[in-house]
N, C-alpha and C. Protein backbone atom coordinates (compact mmCIF):
# COMPACT_ATOMS: atom_id res chain seq x y z
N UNK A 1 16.48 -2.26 -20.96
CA UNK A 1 15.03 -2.28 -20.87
C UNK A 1 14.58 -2.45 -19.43
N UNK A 2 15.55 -3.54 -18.92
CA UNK A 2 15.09 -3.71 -17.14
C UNK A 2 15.19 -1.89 -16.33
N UNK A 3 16.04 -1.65 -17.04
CA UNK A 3 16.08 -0.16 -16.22
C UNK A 3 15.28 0.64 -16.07
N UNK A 4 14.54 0.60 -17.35
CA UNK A 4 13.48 1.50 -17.58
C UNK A 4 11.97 1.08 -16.89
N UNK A 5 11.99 0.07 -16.84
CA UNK A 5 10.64 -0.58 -15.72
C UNK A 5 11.04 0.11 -14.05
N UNK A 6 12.17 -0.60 -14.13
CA UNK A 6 12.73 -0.36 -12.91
C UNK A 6 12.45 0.97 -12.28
N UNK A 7 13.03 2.15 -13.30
CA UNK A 7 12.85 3.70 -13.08
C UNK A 7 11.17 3.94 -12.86
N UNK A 8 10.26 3.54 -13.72
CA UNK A 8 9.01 3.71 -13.72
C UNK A 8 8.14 2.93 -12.47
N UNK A 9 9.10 1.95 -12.15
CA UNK A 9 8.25 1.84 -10.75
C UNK A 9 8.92 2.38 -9.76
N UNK A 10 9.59 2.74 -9.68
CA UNK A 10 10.51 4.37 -8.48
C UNK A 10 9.54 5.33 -8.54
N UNK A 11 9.34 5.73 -10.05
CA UNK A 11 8.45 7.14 -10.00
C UNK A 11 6.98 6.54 -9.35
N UNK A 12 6.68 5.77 -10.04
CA UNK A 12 5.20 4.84 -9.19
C UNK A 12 5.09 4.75 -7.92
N UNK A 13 6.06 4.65 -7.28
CA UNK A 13 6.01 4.78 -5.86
C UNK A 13 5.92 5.84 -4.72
N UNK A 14 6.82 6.99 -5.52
CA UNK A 14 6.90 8.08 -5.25
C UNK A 14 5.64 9.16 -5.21
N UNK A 15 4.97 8.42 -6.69
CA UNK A 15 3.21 8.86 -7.22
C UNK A 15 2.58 9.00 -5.40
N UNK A 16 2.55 7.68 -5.58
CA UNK A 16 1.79 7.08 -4.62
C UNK A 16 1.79 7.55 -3.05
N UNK A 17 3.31 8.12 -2.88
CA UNK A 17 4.04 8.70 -1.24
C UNK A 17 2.82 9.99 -1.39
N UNK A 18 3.37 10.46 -2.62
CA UNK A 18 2.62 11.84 -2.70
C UNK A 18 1.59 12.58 -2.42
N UNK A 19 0.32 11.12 -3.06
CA UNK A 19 -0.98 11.28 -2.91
C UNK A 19 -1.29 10.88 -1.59
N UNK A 20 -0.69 10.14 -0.92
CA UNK A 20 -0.90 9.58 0.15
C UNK A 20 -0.68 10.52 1.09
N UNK A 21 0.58 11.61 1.47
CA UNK A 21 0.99 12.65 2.21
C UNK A 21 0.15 13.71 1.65
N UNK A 22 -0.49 13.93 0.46
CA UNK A 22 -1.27 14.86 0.01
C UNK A 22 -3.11 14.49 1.14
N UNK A 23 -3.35 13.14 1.14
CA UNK A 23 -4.65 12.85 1.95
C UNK A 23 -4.51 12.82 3.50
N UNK A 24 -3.74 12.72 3.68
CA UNK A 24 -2.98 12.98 5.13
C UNK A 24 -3.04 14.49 5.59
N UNK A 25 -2.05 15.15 4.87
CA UNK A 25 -2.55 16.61 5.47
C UNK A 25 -3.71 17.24 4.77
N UNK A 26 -4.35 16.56 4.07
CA UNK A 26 -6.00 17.12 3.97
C UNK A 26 -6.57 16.77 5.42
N UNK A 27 -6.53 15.61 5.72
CA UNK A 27 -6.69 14.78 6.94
C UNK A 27 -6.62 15.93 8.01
N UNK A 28 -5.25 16.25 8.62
CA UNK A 28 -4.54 16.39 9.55
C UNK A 28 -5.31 18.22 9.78
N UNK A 29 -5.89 18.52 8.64
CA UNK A 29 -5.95 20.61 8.61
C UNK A 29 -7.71 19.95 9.07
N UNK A 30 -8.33 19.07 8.27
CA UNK A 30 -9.88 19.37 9.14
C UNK A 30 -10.06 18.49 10.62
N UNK A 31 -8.62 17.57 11.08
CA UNK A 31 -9.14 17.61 12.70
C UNK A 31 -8.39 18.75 13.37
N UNK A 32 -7.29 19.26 13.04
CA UNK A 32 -7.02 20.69 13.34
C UNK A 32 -8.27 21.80 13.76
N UNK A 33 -8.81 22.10 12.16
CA UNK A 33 -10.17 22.92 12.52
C UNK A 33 -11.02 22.89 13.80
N UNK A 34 -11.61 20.93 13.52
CA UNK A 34 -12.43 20.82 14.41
C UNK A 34 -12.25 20.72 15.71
N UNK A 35 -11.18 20.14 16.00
CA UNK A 35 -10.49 20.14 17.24
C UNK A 35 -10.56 21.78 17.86
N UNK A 36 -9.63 22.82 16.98
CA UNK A 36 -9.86 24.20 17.70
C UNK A 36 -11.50 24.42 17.68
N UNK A 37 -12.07 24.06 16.88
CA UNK A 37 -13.56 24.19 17.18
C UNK A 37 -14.02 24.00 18.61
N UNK A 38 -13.66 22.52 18.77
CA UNK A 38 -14.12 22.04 19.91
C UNK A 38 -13.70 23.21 21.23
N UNK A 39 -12.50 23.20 21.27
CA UNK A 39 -11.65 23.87 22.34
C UNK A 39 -12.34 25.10 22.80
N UNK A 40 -12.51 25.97 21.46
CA UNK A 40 -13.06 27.18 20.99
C UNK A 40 -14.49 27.25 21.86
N UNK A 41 -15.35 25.94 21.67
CA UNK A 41 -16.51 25.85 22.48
C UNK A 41 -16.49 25.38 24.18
N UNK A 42 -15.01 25.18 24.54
CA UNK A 42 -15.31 24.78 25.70
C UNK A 42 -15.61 23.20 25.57
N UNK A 43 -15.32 22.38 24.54
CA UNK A 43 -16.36 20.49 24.52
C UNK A 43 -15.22 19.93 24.80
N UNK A 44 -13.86 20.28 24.68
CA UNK A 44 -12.58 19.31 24.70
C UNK A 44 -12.67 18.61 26.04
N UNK A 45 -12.85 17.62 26.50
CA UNK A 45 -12.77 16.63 27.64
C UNK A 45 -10.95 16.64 27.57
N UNK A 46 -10.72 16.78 29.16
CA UNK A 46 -9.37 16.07 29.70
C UNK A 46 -8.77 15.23 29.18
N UNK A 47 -9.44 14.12 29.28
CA UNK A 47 -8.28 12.79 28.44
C UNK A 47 -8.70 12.79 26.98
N UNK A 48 -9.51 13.89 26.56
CA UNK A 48 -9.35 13.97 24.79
C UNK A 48 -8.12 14.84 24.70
N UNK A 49 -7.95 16.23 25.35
CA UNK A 49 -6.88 16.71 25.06
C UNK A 49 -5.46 15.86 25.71
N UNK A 50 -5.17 14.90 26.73
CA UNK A 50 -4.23 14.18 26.64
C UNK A 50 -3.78 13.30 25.47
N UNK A 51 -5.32 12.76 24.91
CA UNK A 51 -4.93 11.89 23.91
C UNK A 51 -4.52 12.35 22.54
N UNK A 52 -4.72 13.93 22.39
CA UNK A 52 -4.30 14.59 21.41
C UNK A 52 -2.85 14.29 21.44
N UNK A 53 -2.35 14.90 22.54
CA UNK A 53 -0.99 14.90 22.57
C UNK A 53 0.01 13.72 22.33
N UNK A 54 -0.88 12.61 23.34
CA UNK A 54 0.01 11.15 23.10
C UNK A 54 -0.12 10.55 21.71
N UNK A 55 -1.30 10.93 21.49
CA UNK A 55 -1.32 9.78 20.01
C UNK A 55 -0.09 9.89 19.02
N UNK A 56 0.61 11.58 19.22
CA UNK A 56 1.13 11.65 18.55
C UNK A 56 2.63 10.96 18.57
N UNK A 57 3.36 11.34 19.95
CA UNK A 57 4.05 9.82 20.15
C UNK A 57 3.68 8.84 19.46
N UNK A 58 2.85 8.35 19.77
CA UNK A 58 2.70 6.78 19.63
C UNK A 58 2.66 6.25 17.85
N UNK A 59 2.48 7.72 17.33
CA UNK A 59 2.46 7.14 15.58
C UNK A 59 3.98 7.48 15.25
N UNK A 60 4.35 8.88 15.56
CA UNK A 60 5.91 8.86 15.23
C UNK A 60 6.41 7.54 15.33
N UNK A 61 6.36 6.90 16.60
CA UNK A 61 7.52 5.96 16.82
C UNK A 61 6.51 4.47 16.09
N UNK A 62 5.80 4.16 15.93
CA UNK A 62 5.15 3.59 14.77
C UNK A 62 5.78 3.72 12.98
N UNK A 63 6.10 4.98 13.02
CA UNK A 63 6.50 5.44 11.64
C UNK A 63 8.24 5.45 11.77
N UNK A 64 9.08 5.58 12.95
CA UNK A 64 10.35 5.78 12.92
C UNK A 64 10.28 3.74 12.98
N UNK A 65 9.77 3.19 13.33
CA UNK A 65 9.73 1.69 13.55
C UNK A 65 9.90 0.73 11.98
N UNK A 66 8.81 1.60 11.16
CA UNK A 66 8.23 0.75 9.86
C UNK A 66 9.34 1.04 8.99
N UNK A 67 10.26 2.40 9.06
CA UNK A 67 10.96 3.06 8.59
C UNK A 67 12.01 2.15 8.57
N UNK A 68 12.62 2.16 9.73
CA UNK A 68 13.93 1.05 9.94
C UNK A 68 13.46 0.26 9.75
N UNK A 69 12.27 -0.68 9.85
CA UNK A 69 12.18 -2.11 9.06
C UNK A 69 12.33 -2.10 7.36
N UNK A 70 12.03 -1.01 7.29
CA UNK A 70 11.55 -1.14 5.81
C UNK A 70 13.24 -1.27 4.89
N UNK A 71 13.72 -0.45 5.83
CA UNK A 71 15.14 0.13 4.94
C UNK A 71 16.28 -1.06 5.85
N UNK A 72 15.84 -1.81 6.95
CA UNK A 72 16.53 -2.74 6.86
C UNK A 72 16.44 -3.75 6.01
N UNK A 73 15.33 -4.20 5.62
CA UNK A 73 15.10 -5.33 4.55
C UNK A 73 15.09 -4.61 3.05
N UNK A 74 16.03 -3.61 2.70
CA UNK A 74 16.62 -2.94 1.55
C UNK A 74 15.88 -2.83 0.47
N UNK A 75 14.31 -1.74 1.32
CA UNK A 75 13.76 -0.86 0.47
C UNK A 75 14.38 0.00 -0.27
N UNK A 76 13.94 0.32 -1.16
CA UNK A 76 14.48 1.98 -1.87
C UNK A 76 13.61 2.80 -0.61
N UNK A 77 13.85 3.79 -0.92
CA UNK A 77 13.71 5.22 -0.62
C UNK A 77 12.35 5.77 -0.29
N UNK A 78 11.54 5.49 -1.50
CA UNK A 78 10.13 5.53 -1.98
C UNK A 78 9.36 4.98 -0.60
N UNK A 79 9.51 4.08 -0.91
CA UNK A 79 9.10 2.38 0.21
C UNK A 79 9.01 3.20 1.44
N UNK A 80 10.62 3.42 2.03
CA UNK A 80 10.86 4.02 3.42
C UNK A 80 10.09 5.10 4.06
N UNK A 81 9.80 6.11 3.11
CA UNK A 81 9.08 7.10 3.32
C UNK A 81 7.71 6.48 3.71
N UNK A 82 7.45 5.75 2.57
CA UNK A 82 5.65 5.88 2.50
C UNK A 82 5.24 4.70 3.99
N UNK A 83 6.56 3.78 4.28
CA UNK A 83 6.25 2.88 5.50
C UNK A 83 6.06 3.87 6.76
N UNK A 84 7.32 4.93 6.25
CA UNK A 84 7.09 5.67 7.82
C UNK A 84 5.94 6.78 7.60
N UNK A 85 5.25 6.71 6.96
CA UNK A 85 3.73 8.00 6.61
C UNK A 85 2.46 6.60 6.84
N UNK A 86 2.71 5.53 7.15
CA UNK A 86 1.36 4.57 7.11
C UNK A 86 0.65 4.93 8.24
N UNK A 87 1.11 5.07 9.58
CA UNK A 87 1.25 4.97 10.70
C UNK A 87 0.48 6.62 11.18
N UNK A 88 0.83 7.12 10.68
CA UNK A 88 0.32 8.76 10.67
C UNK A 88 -0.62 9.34 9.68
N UNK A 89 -0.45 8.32 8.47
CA UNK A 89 -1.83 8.90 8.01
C UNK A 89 -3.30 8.07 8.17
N UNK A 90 -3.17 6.60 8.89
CA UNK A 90 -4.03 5.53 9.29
C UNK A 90 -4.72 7.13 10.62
N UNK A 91 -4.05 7.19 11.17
CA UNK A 91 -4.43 8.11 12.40
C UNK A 91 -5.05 9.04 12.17
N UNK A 92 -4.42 9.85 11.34
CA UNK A 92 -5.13 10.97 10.63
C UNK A 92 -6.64 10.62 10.59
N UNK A 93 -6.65 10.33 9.39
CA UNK A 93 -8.09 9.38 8.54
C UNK A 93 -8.81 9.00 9.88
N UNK A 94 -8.30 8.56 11.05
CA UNK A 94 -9.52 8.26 11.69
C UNK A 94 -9.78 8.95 12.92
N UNK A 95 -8.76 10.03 12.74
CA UNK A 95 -9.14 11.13 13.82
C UNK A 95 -10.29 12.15 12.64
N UNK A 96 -9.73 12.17 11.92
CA UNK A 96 -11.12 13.11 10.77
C UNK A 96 -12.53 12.19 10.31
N UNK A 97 -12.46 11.42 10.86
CA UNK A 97 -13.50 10.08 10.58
C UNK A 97 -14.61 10.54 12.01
N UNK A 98 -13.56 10.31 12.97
CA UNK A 98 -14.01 10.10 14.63
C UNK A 98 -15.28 11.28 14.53
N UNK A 99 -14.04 12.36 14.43
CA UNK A 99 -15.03 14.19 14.25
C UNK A 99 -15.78 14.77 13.20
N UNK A 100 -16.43 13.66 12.04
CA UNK A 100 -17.30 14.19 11.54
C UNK A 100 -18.85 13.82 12.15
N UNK A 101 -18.75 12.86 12.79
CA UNK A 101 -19.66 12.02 13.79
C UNK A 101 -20.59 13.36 14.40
């Protein structure tokens, strides 16, 4: 019987990676758009297009970070993933937040 909880909160977790990487690259395609929008018009400022580039560093290794914590303190699988997607989809969400402004 423990197994079967057990299994159902694996799949629960997995639910959850899903929807979460599913709002993320919803995220990630409309600052895409707007961003080439911007560009497209000539509005992209210098240190906006630097910060395009760095931010992205800075969440990878945010997400390669949460990752090894997560799976050092002997997450499943589920866990690992969705620790290393927190970090990149927090960013997301508020780079598509920033540009509906």
């Amino acid at each position: 019987m423990f197994a079967f909880f057990e299994q159902l909160s694996l799949a629960n977790a997995w639910i959850k990676y899903a929807l979460a990487y599913q709002e993320m690259s919803m995220a990630a395609g409309e600052v895409i758009m707007r961003r080439s929008m911007r560009m497209s018009q000539g509005k992209m400022t210098g240190p906006e297009a630097v910060g395009m580039v760095m931010e992205k560093a800075t969440a990878f290794a945010a997400a390669s970070e949460r990752a090894a914590v997560a799976a050092a303190t002997g997450a499943n699988p589920a866990r690992i993933a969705s620790a290393a997607l927190k970090p990149i989809r927090t960013k997301t969400r508020s780079n598509a937040r920033k540009y509906r402004r």
